[in-house]
C-alpha atoms as a PDB file:
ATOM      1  CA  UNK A   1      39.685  13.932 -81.536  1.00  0.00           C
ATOM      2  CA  UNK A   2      36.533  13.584 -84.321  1.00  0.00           C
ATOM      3  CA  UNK A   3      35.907  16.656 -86.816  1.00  0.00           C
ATOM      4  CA  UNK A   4      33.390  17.989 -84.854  1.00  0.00           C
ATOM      5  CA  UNK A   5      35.574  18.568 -81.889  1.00  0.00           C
ATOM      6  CA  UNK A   6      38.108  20.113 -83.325  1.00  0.00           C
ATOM      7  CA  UNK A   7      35.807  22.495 -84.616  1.00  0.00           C
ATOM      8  CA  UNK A   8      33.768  23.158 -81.011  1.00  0.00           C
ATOM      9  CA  UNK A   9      37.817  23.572 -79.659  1.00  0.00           C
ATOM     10  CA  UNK A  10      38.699  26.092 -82.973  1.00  0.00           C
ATOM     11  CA  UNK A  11      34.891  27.817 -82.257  1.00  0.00           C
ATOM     12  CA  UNK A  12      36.373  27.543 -78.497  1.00  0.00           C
ATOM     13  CA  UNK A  13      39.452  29.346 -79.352  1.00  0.00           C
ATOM     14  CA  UNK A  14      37.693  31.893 -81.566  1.00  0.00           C
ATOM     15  CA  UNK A  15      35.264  33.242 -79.033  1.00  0.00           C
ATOM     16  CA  UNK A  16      37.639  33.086 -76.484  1.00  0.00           C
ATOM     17  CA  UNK A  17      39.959  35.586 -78.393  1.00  0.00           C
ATOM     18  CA  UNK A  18      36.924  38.045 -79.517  1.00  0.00           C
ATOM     19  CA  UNK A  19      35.990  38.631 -75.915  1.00  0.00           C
ATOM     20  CA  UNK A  20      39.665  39.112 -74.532  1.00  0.00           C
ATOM     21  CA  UNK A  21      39.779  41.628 -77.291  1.00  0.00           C
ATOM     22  CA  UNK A  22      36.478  42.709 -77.562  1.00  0.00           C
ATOM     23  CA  UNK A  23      36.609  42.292 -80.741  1.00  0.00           C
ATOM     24  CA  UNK A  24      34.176  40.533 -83.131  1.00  0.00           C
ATOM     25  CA  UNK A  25      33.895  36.848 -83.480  1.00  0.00           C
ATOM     26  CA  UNK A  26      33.758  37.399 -87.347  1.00  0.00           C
ATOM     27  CA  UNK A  27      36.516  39.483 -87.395  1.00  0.00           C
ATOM     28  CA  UNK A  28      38.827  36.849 -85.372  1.00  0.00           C
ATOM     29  CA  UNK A  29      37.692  34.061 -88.175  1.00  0.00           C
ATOM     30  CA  UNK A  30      38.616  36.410 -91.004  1.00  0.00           C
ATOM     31  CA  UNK A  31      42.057  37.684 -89.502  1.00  0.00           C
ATOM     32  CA  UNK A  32      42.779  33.837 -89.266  1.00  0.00           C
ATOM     33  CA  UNK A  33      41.971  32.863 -92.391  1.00  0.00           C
ATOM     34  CA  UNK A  34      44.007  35.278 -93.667  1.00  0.00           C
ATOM     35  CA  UNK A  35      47.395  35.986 -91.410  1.00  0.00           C
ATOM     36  CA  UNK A  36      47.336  32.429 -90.834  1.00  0.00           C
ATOM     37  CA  UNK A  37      47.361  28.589 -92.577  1.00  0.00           C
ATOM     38  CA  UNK A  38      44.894  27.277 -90.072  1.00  0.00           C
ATOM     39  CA  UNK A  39      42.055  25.425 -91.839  1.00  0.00           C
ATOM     40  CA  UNK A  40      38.875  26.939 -90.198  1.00  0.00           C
ATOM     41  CA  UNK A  41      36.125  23.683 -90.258  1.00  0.00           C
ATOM     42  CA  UNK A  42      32.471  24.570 -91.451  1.00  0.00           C
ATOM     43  CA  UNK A  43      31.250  23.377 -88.406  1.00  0.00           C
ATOM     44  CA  UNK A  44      33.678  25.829 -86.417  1.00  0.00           C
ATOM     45  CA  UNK A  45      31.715  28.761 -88.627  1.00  0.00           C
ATOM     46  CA  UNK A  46      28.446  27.586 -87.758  1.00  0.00           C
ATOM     47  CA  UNK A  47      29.162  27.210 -83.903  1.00  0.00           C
ATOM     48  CA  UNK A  48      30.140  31.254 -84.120  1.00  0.00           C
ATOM     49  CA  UNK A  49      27.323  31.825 -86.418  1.00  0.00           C
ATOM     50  CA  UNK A  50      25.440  30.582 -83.988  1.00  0.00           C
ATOM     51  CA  UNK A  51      26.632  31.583 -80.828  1.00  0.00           C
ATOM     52  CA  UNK A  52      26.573  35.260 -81.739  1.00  0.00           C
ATOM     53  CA  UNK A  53      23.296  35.786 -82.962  1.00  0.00           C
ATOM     54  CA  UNK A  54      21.639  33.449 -79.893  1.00  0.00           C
ATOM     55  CA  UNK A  55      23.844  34.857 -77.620  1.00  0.00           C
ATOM     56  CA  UNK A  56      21.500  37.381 -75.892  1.00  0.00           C
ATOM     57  CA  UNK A  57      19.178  34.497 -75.233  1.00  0.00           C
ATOM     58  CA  UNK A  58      21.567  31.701 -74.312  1.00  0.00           C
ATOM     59  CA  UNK A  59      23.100  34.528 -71.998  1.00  0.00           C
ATOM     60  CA  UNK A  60      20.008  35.030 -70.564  1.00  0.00           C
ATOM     61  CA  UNK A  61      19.417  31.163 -69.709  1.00  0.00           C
ATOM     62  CA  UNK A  62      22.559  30.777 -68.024  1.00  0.00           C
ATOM     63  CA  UNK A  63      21.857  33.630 -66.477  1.00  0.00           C
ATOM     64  CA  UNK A  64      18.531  32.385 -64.942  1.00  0.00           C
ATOM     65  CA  UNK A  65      19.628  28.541 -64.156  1.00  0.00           C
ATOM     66  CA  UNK A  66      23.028  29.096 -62.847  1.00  0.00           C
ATOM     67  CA  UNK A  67      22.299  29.433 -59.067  1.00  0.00           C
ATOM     68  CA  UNK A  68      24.047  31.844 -57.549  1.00  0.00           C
ATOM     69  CA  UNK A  69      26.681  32.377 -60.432  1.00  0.00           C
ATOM     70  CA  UNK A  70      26.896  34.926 -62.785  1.00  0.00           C
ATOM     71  CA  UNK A  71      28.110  35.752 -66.071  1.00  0.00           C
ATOM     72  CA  UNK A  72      30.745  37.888 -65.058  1.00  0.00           C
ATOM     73  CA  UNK A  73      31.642  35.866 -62.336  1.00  0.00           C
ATOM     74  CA  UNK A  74      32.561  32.677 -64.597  1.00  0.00           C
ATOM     75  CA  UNK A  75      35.761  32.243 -65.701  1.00  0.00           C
ATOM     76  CA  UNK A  76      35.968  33.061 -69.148  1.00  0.00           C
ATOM     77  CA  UNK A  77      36.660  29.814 -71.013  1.00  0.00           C
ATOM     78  CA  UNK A  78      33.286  27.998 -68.855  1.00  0.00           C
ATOM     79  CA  UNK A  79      31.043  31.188 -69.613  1.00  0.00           C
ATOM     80  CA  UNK A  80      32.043  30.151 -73.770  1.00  0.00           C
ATOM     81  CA  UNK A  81      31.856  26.718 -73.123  1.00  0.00           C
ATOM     82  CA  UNK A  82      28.317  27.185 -72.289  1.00  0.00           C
ATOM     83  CA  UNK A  83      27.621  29.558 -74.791  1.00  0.00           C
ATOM     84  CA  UNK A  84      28.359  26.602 -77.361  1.00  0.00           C
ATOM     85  CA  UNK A  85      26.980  23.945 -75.297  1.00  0.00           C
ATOM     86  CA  UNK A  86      23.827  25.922 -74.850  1.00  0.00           C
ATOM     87  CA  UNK A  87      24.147  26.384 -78.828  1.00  0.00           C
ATOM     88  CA  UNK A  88      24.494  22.759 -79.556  1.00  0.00           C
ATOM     89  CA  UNK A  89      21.636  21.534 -77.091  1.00  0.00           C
ATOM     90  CA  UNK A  90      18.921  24.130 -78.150  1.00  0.00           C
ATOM     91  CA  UNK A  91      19.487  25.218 -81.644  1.00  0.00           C
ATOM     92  CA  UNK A  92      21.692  22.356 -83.561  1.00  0.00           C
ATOM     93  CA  UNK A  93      19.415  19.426 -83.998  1.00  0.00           C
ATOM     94  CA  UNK A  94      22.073  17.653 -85.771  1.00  0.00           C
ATOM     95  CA  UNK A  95      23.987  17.412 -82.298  1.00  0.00           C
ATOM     96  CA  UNK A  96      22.245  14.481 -80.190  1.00  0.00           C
ATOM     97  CA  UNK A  97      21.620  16.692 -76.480  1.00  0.00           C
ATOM     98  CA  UNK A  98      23.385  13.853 -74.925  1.00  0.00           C
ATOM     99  CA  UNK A  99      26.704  14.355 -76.989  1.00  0.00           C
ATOM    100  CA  UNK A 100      26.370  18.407 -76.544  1.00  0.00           C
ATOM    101  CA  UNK A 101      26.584  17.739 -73.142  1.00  0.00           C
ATOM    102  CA  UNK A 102      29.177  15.124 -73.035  1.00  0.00           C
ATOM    103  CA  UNK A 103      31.345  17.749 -75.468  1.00  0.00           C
ATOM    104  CA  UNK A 104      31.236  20.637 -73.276  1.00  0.00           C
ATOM    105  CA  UNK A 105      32.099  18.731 -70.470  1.00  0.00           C
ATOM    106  CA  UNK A 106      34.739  17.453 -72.095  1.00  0.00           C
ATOM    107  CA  UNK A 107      36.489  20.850 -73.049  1.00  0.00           C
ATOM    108  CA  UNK A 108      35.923  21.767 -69.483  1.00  0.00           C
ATOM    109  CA  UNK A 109      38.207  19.023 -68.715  1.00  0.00           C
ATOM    110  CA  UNK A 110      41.006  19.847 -70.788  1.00  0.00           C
ATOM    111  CA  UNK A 111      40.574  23.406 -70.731  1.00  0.00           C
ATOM    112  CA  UNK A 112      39.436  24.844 -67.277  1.00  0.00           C
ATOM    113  CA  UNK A 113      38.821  24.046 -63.529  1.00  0.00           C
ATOM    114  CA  UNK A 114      38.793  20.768 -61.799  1.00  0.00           C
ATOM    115  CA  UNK A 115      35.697  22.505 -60.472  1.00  0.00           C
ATOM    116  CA  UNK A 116      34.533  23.325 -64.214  1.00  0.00           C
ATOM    117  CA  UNK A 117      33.285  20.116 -65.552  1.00  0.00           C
ATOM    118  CA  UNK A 118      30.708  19.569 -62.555  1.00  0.00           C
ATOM    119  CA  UNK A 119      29.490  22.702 -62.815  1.00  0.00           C
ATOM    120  CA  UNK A 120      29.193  22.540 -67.199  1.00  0.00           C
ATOM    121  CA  UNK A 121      27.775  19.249 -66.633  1.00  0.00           C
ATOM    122  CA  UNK A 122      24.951  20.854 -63.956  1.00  0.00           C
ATOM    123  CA  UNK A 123      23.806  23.620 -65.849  1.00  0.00           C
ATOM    124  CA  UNK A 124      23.918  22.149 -68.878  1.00  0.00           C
ATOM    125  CA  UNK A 125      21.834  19.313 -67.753  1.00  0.00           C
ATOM    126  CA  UNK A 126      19.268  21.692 -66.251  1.00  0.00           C
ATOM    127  CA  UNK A 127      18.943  23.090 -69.501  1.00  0.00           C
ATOM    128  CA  UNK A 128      18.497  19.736 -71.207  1.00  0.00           C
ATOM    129  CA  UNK A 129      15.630  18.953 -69.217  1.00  0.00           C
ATOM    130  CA  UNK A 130      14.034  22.232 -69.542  1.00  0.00           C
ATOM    131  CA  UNK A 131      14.656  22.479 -73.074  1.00  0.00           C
ATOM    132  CA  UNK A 132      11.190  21.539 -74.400  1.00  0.00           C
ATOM    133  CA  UNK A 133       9.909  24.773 -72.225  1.00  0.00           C
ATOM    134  CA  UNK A 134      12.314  27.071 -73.091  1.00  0.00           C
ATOM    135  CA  UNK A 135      12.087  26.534 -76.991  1.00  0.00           C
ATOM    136  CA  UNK A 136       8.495  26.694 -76.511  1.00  0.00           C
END
């Protein structure tokens, strides 16, 4: 696994553990950086950077283009995929929208539903092509 996707799986791993607590994303990064040896990547603080302070609007996409699905009726780990997928495909130009994509789909595979990746791969792609309006 490259840098990068250990980081979007640490980011992953992050989130997922603010939310279960309702906690805050920073707070998870700092109580890991200090109770534990774990190396947190640069790029894993800049997906959470980034995350949290687009989540109202990436919330608010996924909101609008999944049909018939939502937010609180995803499973957890596919409602933060997104969330970083969105992230990657709309507000990191360093991330080719192709390889966003591919990524998130990717840790839907390992991490979620058999159903998951289809679904990550759907939305995701909807928001790919709609990306020049909804930056706009």
């Amino acid at each position: 696994m490259s840098a990068r996707g250990k980081a979007r799986n640490r980011a992953l791993d992050v989130l997922f553990e603010a939310e279960q607590r309702s906690a805050s994303a920073f707070e998870v990064l700092k109580a890991r950086r200090e109770k534990t040896d774990q190396v947190i990547n640069p790029y894993t603080v800049d997906i959470v950077e980034g995350v949290v302070s687009k989540q109202a609007t990436i919330d608010e996409f996924l909101q609008t283009y999944a049909q018939g699905w939502t937010l609180d009726r995803m499973p957890s780990v596919d409602r933060i995929i997104l969330r970083i997928g969105t992230w990657e495909l709309l507000y990191n130009d360093d991330v080719p929208d192709n390889v966003a994509v591919s990524e998130a789909v990717s840790l839907a595979k390992t991490l979620s539903t058999d159903e998951s990746p289809a679904f990550i791969n759907g939305l995701l792609g909807r928001l790919q092509k709609l990306k020049p309006s909804l930056l706009a």
